[in-house]
N, C-alpha and C. Protein backbone atom coordinates (compact mmCIF):
# COMPACT_ATOMS: atom_id res chain seq x y z
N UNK A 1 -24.58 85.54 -5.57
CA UNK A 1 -23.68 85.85 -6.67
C UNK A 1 -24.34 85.45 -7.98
N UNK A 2 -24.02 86.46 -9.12
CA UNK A 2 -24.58 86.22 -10.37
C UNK A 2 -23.95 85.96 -11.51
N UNK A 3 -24.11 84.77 -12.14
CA UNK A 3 -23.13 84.72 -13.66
C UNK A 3 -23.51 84.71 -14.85
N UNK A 4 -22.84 85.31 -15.64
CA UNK A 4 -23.62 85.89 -17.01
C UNK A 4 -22.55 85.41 -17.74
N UNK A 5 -23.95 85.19 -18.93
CA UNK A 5 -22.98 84.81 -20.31
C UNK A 5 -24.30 85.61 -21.39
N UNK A 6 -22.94 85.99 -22.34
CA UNK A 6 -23.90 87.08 -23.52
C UNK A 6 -23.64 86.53 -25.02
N UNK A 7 -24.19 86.36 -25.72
CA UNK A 7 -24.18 85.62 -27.25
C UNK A 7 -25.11 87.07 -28.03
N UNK A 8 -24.06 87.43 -28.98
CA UNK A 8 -24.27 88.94 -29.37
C UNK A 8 -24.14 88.54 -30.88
N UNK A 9 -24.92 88.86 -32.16
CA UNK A 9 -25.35 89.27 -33.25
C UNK A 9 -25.40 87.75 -33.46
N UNK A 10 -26.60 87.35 -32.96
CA UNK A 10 -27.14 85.97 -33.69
C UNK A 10 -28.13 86.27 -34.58
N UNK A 11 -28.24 85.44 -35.89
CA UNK A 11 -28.72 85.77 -36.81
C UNK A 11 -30.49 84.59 -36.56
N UNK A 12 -31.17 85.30 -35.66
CA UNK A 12 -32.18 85.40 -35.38
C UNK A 12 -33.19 86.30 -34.79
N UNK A 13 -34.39 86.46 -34.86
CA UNK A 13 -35.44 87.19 -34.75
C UNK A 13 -35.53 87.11 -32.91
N UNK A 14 -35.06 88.32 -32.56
CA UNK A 14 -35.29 88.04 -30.59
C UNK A 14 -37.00 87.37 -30.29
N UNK A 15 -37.60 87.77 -31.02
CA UNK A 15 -39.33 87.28 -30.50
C UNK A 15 -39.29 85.42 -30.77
N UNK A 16 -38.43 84.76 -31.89
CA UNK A 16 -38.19 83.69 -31.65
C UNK A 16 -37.26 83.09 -30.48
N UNK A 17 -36.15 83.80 -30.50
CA UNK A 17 -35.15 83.94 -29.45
C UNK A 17 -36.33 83.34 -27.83
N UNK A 18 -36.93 84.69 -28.04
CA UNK A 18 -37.57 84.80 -26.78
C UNK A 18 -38.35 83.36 -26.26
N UNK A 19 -38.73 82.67 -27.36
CA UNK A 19 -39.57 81.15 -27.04
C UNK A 19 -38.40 80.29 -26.51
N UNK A 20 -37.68 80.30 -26.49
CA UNK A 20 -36.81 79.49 -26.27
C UNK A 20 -36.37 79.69 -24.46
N UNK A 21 -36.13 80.99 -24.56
CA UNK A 21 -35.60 81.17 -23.65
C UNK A 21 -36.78 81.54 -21.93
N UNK A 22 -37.86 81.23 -22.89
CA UNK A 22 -38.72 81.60 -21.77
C UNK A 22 -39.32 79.98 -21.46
N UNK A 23 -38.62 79.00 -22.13
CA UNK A 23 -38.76 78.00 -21.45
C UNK A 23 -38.10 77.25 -20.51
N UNK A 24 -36.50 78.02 -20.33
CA UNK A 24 -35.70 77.49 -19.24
C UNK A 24 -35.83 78.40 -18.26
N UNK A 25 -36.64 79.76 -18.14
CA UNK A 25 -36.72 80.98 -17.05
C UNK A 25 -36.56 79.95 -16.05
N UNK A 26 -36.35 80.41 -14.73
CA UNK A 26 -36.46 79.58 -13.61
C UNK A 26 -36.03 78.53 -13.26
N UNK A 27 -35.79 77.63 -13.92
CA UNK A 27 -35.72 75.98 -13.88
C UNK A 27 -33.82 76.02 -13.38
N UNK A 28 -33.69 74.90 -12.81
CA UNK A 28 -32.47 74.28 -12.45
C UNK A 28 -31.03 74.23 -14.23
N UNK A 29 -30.51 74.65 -13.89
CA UNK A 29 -29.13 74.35 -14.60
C UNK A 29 -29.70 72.79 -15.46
N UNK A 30 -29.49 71.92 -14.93
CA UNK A 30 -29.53 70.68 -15.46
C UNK A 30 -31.02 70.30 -16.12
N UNK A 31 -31.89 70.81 -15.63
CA UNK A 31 -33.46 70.80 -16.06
C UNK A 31 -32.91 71.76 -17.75
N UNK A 32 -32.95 72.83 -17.59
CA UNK A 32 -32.81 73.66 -18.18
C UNK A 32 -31.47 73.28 -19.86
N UNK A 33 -30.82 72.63 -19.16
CA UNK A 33 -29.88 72.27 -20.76
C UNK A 33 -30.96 70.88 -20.98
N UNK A 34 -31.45 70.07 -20.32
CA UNK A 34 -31.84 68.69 -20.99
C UNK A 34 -33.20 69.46 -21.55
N UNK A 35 -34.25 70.52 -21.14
CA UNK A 35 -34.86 71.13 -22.26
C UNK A 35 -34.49 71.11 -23.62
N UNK A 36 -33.27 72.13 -23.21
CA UNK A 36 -32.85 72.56 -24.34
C UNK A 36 -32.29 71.75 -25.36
N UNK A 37 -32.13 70.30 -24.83
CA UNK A 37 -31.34 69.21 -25.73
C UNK A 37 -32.67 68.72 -26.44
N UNK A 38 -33.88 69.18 -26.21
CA UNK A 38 -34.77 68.24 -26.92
C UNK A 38 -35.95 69.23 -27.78
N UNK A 39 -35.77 70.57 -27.54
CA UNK A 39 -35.90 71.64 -28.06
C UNK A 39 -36.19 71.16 -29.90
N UNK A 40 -37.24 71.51 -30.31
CA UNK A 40 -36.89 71.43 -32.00
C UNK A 40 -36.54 72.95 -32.70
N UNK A 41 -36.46 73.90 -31.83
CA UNK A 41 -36.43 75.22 -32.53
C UNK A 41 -34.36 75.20 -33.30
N UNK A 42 -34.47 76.28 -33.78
CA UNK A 42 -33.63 76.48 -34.35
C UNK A 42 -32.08 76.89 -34.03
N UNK A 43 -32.85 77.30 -32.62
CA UNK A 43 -31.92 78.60 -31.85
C UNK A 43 -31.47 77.97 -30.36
N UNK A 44 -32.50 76.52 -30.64
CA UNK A 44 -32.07 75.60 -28.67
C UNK A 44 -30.73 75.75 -28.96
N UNK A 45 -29.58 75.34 -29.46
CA UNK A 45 -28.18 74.96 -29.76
C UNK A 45 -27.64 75.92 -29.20
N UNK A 46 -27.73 77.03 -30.00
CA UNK A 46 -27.13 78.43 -29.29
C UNK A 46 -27.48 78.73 -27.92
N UNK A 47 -28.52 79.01 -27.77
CA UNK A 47 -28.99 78.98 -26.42
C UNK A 47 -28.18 77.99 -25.14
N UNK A 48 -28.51 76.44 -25.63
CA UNK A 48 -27.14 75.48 -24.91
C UNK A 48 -26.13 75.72 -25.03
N UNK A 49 -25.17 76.45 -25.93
CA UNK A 49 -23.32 76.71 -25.56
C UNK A 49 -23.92 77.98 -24.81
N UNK A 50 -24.86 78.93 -24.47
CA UNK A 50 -25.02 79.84 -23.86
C UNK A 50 -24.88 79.60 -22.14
N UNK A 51 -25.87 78.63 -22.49
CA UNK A 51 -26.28 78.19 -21.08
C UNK A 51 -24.67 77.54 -20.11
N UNK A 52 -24.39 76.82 -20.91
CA UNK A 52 -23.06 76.03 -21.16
C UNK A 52 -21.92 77.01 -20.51
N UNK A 53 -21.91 78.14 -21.10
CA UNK A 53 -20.75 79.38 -20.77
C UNK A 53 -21.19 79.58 -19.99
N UNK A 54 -22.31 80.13 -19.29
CA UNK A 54 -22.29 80.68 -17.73
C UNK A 54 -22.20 79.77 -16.69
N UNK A 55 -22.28 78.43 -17.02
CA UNK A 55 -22.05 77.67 -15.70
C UNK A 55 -20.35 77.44 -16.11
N UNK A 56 -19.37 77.49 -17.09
CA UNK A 56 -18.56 77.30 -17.21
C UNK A 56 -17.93 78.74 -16.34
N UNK A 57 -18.41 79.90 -16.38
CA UNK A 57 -18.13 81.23 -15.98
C UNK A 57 -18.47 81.05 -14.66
N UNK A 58 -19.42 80.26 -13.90
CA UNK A 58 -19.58 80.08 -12.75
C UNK A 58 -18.72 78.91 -11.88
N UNK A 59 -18.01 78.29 -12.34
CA UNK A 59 -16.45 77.47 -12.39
C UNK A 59 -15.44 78.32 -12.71
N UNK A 60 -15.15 79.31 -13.48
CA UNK A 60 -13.79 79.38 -13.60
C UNK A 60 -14.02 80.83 -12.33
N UNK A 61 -14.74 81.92 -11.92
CA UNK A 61 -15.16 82.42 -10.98
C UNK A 61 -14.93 81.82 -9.89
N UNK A 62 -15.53 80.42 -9.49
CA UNK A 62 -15.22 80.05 -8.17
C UNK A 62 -14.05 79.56 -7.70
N UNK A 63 -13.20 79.24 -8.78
CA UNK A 63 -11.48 78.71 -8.59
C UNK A 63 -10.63 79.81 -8.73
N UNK A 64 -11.31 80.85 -9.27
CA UNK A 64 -10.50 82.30 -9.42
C UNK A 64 -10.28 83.17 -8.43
N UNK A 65 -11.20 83.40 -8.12
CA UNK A 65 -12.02 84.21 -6.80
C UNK A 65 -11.73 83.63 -5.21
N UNK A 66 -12.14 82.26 -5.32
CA UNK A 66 -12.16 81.05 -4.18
C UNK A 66 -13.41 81.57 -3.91
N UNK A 67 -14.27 81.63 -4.69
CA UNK A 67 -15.75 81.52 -4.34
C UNK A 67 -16.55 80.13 -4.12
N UNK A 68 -17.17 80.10 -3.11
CA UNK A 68 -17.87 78.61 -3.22
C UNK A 68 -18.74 78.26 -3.72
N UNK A 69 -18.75 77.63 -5.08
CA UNK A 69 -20.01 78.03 -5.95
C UNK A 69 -20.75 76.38 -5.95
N UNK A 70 -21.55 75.97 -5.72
CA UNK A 70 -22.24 74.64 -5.71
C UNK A 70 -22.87 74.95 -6.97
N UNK A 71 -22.41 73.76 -8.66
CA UNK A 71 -22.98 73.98 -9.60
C UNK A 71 -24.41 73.29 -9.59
N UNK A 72 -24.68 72.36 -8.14
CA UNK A 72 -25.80 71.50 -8.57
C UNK A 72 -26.72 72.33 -8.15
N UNK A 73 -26.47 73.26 -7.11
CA UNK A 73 -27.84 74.63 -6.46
C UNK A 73 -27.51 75.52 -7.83
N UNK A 74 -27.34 75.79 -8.85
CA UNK A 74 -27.13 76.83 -9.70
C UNK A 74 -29.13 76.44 -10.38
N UNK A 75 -29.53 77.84 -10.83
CA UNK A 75 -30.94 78.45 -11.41
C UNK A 75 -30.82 79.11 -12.59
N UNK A 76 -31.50 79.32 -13.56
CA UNK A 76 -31.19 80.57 -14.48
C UNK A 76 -32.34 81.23 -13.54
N UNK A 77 -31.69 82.87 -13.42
CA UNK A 77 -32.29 83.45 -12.85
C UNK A 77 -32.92 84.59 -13.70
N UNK A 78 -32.51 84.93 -15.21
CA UNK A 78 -32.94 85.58 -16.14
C UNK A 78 -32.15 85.01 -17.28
N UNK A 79 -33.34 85.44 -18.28
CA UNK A 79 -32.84 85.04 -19.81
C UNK A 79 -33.43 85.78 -20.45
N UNK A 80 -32.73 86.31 -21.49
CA UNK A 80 -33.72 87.62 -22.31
C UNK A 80 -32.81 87.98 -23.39
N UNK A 81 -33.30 88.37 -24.58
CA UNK A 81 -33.41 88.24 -26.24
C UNK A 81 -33.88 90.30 -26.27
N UNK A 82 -32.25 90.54 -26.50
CA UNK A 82 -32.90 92.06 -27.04
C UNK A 82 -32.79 92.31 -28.57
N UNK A 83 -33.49 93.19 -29.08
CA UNK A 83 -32.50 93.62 -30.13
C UNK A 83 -31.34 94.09 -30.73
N UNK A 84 -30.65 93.29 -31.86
CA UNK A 84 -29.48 93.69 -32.72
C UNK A 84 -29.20 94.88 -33.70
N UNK A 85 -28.55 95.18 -34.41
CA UNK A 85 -29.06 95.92 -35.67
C UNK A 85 -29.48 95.30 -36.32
N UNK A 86 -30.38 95.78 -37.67
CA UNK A 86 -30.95 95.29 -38.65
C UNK A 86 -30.17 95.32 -39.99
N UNK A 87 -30.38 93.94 -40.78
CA UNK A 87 -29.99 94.36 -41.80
C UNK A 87 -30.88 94.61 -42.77
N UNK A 88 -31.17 95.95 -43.85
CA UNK A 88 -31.35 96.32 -44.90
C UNK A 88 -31.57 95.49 -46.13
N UNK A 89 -32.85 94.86 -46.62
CA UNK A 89 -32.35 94.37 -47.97
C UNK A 89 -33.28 94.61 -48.80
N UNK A 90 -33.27 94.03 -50.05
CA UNK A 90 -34.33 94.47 -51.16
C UNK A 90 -34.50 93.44 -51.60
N UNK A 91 -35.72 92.96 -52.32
CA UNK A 91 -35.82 91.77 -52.86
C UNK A 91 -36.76 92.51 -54.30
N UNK A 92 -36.67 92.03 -55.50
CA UNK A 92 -36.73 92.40 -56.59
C UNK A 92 -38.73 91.99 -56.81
N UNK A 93 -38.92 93.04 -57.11
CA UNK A 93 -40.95 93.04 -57.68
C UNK A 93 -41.41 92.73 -58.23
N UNK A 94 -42.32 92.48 -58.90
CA UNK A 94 -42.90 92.98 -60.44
C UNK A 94 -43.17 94.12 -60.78
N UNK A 95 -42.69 94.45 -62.27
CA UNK A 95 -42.67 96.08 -62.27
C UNK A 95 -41.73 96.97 -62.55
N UNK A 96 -40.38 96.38 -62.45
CA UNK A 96 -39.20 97.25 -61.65
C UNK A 96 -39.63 97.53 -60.43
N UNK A 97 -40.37 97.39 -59.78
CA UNK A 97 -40.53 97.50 -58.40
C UNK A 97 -39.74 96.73 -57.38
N UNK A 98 -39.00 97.08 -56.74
CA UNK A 98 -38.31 96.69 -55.08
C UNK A 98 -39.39 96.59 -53.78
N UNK A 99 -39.37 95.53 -52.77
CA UNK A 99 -39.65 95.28 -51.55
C UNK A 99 -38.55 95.31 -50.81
N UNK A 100 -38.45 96.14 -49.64
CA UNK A 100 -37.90 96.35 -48.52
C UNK A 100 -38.56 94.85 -47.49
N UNK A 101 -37.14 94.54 -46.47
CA UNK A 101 -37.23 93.48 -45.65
C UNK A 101 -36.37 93.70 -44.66
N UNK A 102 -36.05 93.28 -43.58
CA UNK A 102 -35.30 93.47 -43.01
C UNK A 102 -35.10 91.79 -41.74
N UNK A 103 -33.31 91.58 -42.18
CA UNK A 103 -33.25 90.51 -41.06
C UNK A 103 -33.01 90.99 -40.28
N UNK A 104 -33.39 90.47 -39.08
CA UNK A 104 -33.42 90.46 -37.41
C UNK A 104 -31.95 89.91 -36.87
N UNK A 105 -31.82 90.72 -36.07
CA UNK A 105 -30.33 90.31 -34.96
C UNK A 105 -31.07 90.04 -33.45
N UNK A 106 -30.57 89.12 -32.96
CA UNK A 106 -30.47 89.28 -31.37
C UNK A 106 -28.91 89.29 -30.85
N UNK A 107 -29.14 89.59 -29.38
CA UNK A 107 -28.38 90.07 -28.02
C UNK A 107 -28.83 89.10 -27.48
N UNK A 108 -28.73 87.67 -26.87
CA UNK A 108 -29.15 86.97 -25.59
C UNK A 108 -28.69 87.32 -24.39
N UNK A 109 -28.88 86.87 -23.14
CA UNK A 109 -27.74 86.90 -22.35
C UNK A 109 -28.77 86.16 -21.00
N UNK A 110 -27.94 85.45 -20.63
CA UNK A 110 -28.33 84.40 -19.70
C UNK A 110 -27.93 84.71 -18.41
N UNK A 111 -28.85 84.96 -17.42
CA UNK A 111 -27.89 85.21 -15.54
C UNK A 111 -28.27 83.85 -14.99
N UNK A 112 -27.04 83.37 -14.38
CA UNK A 112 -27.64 81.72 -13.67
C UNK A 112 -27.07 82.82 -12.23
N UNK A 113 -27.83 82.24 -11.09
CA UNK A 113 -27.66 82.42 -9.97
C UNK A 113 -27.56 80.72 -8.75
N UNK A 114 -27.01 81.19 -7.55
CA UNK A 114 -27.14 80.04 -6.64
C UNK A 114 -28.33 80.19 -5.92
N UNK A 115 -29.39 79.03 -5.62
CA UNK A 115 -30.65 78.68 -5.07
C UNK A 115 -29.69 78.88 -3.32
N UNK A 116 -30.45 79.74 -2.15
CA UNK A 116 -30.39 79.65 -1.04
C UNK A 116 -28.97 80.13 -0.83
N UNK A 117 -28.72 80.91 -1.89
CA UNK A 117 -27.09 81.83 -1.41
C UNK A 117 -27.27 82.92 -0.40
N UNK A 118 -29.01 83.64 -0.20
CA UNK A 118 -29.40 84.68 0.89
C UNK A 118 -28.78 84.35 2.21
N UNK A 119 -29.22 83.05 2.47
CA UNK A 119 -28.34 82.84 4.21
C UNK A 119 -29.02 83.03 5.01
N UNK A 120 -30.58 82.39 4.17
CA UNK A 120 -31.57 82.07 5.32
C UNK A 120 -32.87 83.80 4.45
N UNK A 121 -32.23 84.64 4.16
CA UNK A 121 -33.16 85.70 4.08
C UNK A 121 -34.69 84.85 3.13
N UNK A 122 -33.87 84.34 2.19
CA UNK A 122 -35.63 83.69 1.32
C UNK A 122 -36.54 82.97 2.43
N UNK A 123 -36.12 82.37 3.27
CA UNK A 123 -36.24 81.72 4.37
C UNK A 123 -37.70 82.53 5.12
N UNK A 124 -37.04 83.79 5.68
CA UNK A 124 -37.72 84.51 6.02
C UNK A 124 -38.58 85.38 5.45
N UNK A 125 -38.76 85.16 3.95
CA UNK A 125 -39.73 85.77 3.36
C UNK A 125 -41.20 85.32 3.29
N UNK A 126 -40.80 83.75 3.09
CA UNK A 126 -41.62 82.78 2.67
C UNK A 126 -42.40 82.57 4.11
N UNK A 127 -41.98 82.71 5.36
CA UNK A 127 -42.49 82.24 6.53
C UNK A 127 -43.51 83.85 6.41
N UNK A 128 -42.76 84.92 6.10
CA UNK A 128 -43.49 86.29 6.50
C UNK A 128 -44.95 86.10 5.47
N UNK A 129 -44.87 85.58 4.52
CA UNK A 129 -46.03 85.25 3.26
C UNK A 129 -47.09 84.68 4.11
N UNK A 130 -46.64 83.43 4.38
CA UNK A 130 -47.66 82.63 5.08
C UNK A 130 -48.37 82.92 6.76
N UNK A 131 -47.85 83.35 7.33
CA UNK A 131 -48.40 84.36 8.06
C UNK A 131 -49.39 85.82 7.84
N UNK A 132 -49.17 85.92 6.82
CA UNK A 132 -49.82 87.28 6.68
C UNK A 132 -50.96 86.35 5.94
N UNK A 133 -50.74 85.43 4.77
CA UNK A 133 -51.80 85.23 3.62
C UNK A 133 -52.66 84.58 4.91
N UNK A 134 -52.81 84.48 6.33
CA UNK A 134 -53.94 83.33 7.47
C UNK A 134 -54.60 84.41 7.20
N UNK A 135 -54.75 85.26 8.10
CA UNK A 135 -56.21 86.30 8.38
C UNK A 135 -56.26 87.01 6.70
N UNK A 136 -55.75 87.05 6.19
CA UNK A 136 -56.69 87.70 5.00
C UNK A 136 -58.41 88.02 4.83
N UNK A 137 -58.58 88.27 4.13
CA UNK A 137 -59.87 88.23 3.91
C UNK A 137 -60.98 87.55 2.65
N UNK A 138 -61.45 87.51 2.80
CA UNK A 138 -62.23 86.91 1.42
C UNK A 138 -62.42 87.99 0.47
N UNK A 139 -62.69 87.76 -0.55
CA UNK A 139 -63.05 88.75 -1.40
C UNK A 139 -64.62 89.09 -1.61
N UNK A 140 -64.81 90.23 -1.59
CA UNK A 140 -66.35 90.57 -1.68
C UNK A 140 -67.48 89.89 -2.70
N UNK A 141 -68.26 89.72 -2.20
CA UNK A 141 -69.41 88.97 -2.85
C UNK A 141 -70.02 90.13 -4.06
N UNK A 142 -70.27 89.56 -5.30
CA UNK A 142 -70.58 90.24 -6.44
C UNK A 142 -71.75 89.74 -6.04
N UNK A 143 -72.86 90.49 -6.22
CA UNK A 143 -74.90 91.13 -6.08
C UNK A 143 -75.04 90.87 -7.65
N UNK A 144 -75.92 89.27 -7.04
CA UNK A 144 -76.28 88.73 -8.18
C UNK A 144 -77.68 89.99 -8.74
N UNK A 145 -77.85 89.69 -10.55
CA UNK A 145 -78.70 91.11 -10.58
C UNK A 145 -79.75 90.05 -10.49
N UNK A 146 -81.39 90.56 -10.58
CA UNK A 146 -82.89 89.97 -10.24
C UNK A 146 -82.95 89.44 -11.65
N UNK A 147 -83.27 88.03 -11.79
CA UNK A 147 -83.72 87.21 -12.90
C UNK A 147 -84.71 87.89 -13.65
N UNK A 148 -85.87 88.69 -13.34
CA UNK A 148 -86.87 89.87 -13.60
C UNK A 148 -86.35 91.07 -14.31
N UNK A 149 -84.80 91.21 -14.27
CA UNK A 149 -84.62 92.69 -14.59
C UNK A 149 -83.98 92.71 -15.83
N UNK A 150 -84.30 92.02 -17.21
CA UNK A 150 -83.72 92.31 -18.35
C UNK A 150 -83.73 93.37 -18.82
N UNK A 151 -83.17 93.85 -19.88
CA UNK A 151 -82.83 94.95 -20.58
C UNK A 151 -84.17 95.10 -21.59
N UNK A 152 -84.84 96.19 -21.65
CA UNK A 152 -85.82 95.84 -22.94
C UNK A 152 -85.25 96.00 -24.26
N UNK A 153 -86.00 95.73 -25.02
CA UNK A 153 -84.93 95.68 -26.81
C UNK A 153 -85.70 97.07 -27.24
N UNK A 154 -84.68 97.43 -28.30
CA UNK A 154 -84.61 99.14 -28.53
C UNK A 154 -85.57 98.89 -29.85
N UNK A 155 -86.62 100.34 -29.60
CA UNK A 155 -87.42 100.63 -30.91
C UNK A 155 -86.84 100.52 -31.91
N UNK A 156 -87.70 99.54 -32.64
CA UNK A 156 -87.44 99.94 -34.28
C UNK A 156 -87.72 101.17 -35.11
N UNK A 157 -86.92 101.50 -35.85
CA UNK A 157 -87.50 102.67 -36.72
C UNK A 157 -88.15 102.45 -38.18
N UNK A 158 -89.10 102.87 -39.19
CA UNK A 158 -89.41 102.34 -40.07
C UNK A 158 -88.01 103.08 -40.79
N UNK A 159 -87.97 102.15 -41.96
CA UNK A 159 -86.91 102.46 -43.05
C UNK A 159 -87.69 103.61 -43.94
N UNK A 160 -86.69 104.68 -43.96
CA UNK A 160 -87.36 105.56 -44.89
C UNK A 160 -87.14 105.47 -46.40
N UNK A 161 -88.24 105.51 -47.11
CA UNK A 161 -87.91 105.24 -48.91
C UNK A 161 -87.61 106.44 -49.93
């Protein structure tokens, strides 16, 4: 089961967005907010009531539903920063001349999932990996070239006057 939480027209640049959020990818619920509590960017905060709402969404889901949700097995299982609209502005030249700029919006949206909710299937992936990665093979040997066989250096031409 998957829980989402979405934080829509934040007044930040998604490619900053994106640093943030590509540092809790993967990590545990609780790993993942104490990051974010020590975070110096601008945007950790938001990101934490983000993070914050989907495990809160993954509680009010499991008392709603009667789903059995274990918050301490909870993962972010994706996090991702799209684009907003832009806003339009001008900032004044030299000249009478105008510069065009434009601020940045993001879209976040956070999926936390439960670690080992398959029911054994990850189980059996990981055993099928390690079985197959035994007999593999090595990878082919690169043919060292002959210490003898340099490149010769290219004629000069005289400069014409």
């Amino acid at each position: 089961m998957e829980f989402r939480a979405k934080a829509r027209f934040i007044r930040v640049s998604p490619q900053k967005a994106r640093l943030v959020l590509d540092l809790i990818k993967g990590k545990r619920v609780e790993d993942a907010l104490t990051t974010l509590q020590f975070t110096k960017k601008r945007i950790a905060p938001a990101v934490f009531q983000l993070v914050r709402s989907a495990v809160e969404n993954a509680n009010y889901l499991s008392g709603e539903k009667g789903l059995d949700v274990d918050v301490d097995r909870l993962y972010v299982k994706d996090a991702f920063a799209n684009d907003g609209p832009r806003m339009k502005r001008i900032r004044p030249a030299p000249m009478g001349r105008a510069y065009r700029y434009q601020r940045r919006i993001a879209h976040m949206e956070v999926v936390l999932a439960e670690k080992g909710a398959q029911n054994g299937a990850g189980l059996a992936t990981v055993v099928g990996e390690e079985e197959s990665a035994a007999p593999a093979k090595a990878p082919a040997k690169k043919k060292a070239k002959a210490a003898g066989a340099k490149k010769k250096p290219a004629k000069k031409t005289a400069a014409r006057k």
